[in-house]
PDB file of N, CA and C in Angstrom:
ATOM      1  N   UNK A   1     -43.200 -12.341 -18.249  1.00  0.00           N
ATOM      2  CA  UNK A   1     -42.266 -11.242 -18.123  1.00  0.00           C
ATOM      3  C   UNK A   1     -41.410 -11.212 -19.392  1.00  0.00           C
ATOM      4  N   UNK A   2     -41.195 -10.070 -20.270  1.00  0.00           N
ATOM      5  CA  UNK A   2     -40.477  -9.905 -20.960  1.00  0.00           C
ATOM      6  C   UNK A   2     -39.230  -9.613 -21.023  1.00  0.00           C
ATOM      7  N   UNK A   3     -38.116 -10.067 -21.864  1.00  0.00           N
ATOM      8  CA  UNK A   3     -36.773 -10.124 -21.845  1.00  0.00           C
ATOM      9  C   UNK A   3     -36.399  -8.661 -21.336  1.00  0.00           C
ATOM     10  N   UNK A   4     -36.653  -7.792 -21.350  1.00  0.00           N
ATOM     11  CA  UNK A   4     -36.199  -6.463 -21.358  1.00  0.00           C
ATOM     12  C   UNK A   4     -36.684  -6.194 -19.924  1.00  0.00           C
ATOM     13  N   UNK A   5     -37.791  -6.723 -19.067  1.00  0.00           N
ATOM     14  CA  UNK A   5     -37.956  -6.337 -17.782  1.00  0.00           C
ATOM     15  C   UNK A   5     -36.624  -7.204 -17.198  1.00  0.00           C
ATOM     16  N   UNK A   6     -36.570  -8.238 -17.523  1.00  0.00           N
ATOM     17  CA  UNK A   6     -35.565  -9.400 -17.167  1.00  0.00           C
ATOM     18  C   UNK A   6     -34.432  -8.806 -16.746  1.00  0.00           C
ATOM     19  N   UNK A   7     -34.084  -7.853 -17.887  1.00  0.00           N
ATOM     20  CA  UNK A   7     -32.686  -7.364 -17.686  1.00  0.00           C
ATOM     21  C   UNK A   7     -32.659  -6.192 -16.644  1.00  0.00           C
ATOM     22  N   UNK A   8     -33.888  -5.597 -16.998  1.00  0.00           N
ATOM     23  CA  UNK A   8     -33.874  -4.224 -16.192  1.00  0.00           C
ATOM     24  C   UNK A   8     -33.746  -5.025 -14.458  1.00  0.00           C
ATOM     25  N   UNK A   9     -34.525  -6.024 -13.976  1.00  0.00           N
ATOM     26  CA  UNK A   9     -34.446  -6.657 -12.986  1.00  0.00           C
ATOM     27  C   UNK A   9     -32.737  -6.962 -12.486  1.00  0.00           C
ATOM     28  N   UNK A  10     -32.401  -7.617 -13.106  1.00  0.00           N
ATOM     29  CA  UNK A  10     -31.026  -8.072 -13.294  1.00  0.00           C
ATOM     30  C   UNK A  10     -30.379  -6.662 -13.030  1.00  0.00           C
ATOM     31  N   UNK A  11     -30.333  -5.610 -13.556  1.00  0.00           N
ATOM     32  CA  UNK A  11     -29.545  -4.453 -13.662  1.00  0.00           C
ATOM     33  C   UNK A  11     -30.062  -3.925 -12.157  1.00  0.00           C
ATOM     34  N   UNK A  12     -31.324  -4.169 -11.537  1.00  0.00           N
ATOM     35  CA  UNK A  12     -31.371  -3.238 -10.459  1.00  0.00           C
ATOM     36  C   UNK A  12     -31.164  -4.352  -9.640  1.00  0.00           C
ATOM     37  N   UNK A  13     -31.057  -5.407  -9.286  1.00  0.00           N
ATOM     38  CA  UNK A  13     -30.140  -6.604  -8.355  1.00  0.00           C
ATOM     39  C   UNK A  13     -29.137  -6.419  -8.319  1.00  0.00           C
ATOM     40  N   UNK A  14     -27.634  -5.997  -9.184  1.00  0.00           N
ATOM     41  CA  UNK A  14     -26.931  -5.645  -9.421  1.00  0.00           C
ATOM     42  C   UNK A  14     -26.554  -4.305  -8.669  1.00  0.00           C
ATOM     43  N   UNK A  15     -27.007  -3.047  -8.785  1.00  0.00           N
ATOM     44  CA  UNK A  15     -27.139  -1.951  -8.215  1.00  0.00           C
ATOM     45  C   UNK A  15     -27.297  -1.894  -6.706  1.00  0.00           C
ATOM     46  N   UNK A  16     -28.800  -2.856  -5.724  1.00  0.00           N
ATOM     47  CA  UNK A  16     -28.846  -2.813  -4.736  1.00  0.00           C
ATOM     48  C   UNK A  16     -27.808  -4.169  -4.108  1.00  0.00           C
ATOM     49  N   UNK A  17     -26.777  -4.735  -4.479  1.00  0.00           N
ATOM     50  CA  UNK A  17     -25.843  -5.625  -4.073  1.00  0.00           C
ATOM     51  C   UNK A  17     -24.785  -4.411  -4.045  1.00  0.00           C
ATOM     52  N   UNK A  18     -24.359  -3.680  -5.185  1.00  0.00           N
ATOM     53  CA  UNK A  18     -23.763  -3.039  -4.767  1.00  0.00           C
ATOM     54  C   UNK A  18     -23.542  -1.493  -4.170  1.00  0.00           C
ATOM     55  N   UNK A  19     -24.128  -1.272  -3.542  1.00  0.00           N
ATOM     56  CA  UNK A  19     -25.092  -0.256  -2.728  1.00  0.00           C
ATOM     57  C   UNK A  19     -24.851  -0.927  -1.454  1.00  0.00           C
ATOM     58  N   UNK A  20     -25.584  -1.655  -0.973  1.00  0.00           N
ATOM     59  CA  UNK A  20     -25.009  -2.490  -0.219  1.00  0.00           C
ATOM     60  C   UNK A  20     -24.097  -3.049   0.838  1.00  0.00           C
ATOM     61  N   UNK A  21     -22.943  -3.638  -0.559  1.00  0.00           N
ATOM     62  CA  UNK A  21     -21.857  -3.581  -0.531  1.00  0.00           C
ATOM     63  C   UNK A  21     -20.686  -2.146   0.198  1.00  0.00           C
ATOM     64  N   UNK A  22     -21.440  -1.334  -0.511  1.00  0.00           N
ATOM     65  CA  UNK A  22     -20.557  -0.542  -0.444  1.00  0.00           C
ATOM     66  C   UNK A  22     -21.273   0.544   0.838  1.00  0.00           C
ATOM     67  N   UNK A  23     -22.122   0.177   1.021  1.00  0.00           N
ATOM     68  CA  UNK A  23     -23.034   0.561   2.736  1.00  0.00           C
ATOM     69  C   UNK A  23     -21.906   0.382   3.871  1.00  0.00           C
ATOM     70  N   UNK A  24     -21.758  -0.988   3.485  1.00  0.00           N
ATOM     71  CA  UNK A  24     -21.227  -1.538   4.738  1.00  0.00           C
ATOM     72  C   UNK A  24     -19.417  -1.289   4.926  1.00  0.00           C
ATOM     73  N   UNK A  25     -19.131  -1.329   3.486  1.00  0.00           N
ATOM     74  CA  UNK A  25     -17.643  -0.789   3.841  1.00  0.00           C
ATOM     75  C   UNK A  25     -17.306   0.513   4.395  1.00  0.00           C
ATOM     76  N   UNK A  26     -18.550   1.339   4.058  1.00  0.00           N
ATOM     77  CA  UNK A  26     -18.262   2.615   4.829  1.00  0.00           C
ATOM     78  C   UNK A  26     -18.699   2.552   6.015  1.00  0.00           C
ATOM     79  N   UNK A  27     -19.819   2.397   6.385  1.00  0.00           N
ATOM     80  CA  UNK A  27     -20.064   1.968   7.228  1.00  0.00           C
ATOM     81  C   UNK A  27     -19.012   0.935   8.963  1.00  0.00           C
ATOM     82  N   UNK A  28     -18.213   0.652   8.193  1.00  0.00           N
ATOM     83  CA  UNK A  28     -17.003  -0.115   8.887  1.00  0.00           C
ATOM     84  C   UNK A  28     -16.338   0.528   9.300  1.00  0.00           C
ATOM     85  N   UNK A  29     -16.054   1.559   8.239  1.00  0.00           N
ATOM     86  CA  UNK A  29     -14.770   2.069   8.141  1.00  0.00           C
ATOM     87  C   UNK A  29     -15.255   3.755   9.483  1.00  0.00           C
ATOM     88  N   UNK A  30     -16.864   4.135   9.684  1.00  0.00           N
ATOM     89  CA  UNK A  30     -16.766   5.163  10.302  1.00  0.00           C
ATOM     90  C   UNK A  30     -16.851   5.106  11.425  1.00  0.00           C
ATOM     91  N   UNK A  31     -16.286   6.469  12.310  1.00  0.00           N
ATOM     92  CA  UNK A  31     -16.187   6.396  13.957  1.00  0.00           C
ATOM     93  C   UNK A  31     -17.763   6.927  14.616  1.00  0.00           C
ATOM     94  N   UNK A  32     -17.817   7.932  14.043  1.00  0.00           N
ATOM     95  CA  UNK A  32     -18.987   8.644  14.071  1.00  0.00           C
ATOM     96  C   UNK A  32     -20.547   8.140  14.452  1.00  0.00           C
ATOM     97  N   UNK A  33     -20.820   7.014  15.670  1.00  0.00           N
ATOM     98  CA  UNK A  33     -21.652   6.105  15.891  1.00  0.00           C
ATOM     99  C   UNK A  33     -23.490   6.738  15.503  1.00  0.00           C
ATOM    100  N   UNK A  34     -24.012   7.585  14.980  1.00  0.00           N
ATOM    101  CA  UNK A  34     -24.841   8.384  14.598  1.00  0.00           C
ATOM    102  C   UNK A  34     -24.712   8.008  13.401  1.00  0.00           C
ATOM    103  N   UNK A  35     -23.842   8.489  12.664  1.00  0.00           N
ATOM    104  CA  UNK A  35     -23.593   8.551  11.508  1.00  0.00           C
ATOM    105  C   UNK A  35     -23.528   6.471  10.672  1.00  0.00           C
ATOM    106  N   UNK A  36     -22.979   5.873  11.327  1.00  0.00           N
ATOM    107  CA  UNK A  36     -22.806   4.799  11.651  1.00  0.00           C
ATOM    108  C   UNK A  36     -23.516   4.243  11.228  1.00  0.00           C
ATOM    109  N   UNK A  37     -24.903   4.479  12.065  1.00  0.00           N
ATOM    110  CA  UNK A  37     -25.881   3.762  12.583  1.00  0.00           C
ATOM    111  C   UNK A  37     -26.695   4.080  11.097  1.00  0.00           C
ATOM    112  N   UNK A  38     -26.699   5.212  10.852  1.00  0.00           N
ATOM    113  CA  UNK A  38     -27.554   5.781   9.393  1.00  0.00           C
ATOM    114  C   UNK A  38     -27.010   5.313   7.755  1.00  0.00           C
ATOM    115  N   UNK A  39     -25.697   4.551   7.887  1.00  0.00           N
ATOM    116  CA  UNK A  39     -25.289   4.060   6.538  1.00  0.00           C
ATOM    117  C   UNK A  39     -25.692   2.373   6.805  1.00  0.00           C
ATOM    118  N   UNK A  40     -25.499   2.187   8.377  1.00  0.00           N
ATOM    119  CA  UNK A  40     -25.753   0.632   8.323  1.00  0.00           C
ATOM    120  C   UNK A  40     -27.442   0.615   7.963  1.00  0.00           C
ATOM    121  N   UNK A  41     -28.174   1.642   8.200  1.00  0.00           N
ATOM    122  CA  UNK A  41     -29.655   1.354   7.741  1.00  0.00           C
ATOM    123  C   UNK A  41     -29.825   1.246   6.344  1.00  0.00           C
ATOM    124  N   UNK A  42     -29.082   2.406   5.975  1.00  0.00           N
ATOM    125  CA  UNK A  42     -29.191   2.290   4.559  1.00  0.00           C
ATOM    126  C   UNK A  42     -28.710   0.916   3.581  1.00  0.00           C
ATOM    127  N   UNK A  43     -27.869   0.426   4.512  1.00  0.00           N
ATOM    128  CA  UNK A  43     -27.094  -1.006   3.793  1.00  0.00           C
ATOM    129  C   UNK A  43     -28.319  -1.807   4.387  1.00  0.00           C
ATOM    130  N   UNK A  44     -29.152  -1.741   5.551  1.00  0.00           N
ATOM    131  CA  UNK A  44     -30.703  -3.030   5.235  1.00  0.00           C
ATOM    132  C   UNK A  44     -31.676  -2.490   4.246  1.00  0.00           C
ATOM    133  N   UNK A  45     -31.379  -1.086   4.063  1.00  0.00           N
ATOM    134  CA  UNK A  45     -32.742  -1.059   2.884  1.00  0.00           C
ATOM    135  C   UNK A  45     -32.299  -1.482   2.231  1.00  0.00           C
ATOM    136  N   UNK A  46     -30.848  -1.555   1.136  1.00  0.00           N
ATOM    137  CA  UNK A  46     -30.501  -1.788   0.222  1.00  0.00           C
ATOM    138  C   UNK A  46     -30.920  -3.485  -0.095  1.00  0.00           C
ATOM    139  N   UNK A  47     -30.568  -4.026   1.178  1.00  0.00           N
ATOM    140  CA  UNK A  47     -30.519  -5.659   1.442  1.00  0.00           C
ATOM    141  C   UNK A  47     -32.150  -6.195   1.070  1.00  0.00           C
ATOM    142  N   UNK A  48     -33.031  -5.128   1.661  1.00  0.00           N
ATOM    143  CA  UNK A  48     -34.217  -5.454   1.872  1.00  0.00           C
ATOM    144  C   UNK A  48     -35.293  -5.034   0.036  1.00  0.00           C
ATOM    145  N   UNK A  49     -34.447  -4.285  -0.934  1.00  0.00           N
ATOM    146  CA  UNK A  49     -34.722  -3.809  -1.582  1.00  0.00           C
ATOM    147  C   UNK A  49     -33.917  -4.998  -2.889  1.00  0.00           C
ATOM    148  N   UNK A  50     -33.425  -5.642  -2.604  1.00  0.00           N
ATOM    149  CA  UNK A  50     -32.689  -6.613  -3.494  1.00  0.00           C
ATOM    150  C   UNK A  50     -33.441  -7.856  -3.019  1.00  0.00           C
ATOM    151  N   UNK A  51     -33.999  -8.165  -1.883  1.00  0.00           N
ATOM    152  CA  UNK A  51     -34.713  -9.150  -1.626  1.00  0.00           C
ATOM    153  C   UNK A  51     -36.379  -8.774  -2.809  1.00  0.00           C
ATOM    154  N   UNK A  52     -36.681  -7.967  -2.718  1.00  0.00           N
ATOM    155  CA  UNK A  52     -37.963  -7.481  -3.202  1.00  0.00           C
ATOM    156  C   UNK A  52     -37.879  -7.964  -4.411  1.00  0.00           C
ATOM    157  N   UNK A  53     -36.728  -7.222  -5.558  1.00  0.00           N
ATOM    158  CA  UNK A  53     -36.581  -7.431  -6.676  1.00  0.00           C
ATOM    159  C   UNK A  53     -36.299  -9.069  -7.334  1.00  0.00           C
ATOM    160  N   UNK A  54     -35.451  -9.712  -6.121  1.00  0.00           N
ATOM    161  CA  UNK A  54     -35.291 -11.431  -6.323  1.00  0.00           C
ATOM    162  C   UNK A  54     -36.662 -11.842  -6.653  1.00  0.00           C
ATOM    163  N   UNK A  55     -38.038 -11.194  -5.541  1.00  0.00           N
ATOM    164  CA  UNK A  55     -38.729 -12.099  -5.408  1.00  0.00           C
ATOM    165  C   UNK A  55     -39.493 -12.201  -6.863  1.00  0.00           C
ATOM    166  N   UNK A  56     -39.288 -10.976  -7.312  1.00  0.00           N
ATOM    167  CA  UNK A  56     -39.713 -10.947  -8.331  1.00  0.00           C
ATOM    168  C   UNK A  56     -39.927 -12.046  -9.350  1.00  0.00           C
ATOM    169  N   UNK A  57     -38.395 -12.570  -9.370  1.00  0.00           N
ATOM    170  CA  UNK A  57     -38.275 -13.473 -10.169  1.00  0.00           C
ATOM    171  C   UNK A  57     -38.794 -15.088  -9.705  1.00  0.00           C
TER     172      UNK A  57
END
């Protein structure tokens, strides 16, 4: 693997942590149990999409 995929890796680990991250704070923060339910999914793809890219390495 070359230095430049390295980083690009690194840069999209980065991105789906904070994606994530920021899934779940909204996610917390809404009443709207529908709505809810559709950012907390999006915060496991994110989870599940940062696992992918780890494995990479």
């Amino acid at each position: 693997m070359t230095s430049k995929e390295l980083l690009y890796i690194e840069d999209a680990l980065g991105h789906e942590q904070y994606f994530q991250t920021k899934c779940k704070e909204t996610a917390s923060q809404l009443q709207d149990q529908n709505l809810k339910n559709c950012v907390e999914q999006m915060a496991q793809e994110h989870q599940k999409m940062f696992g992918q890219f780890y494995n990479l390495l």
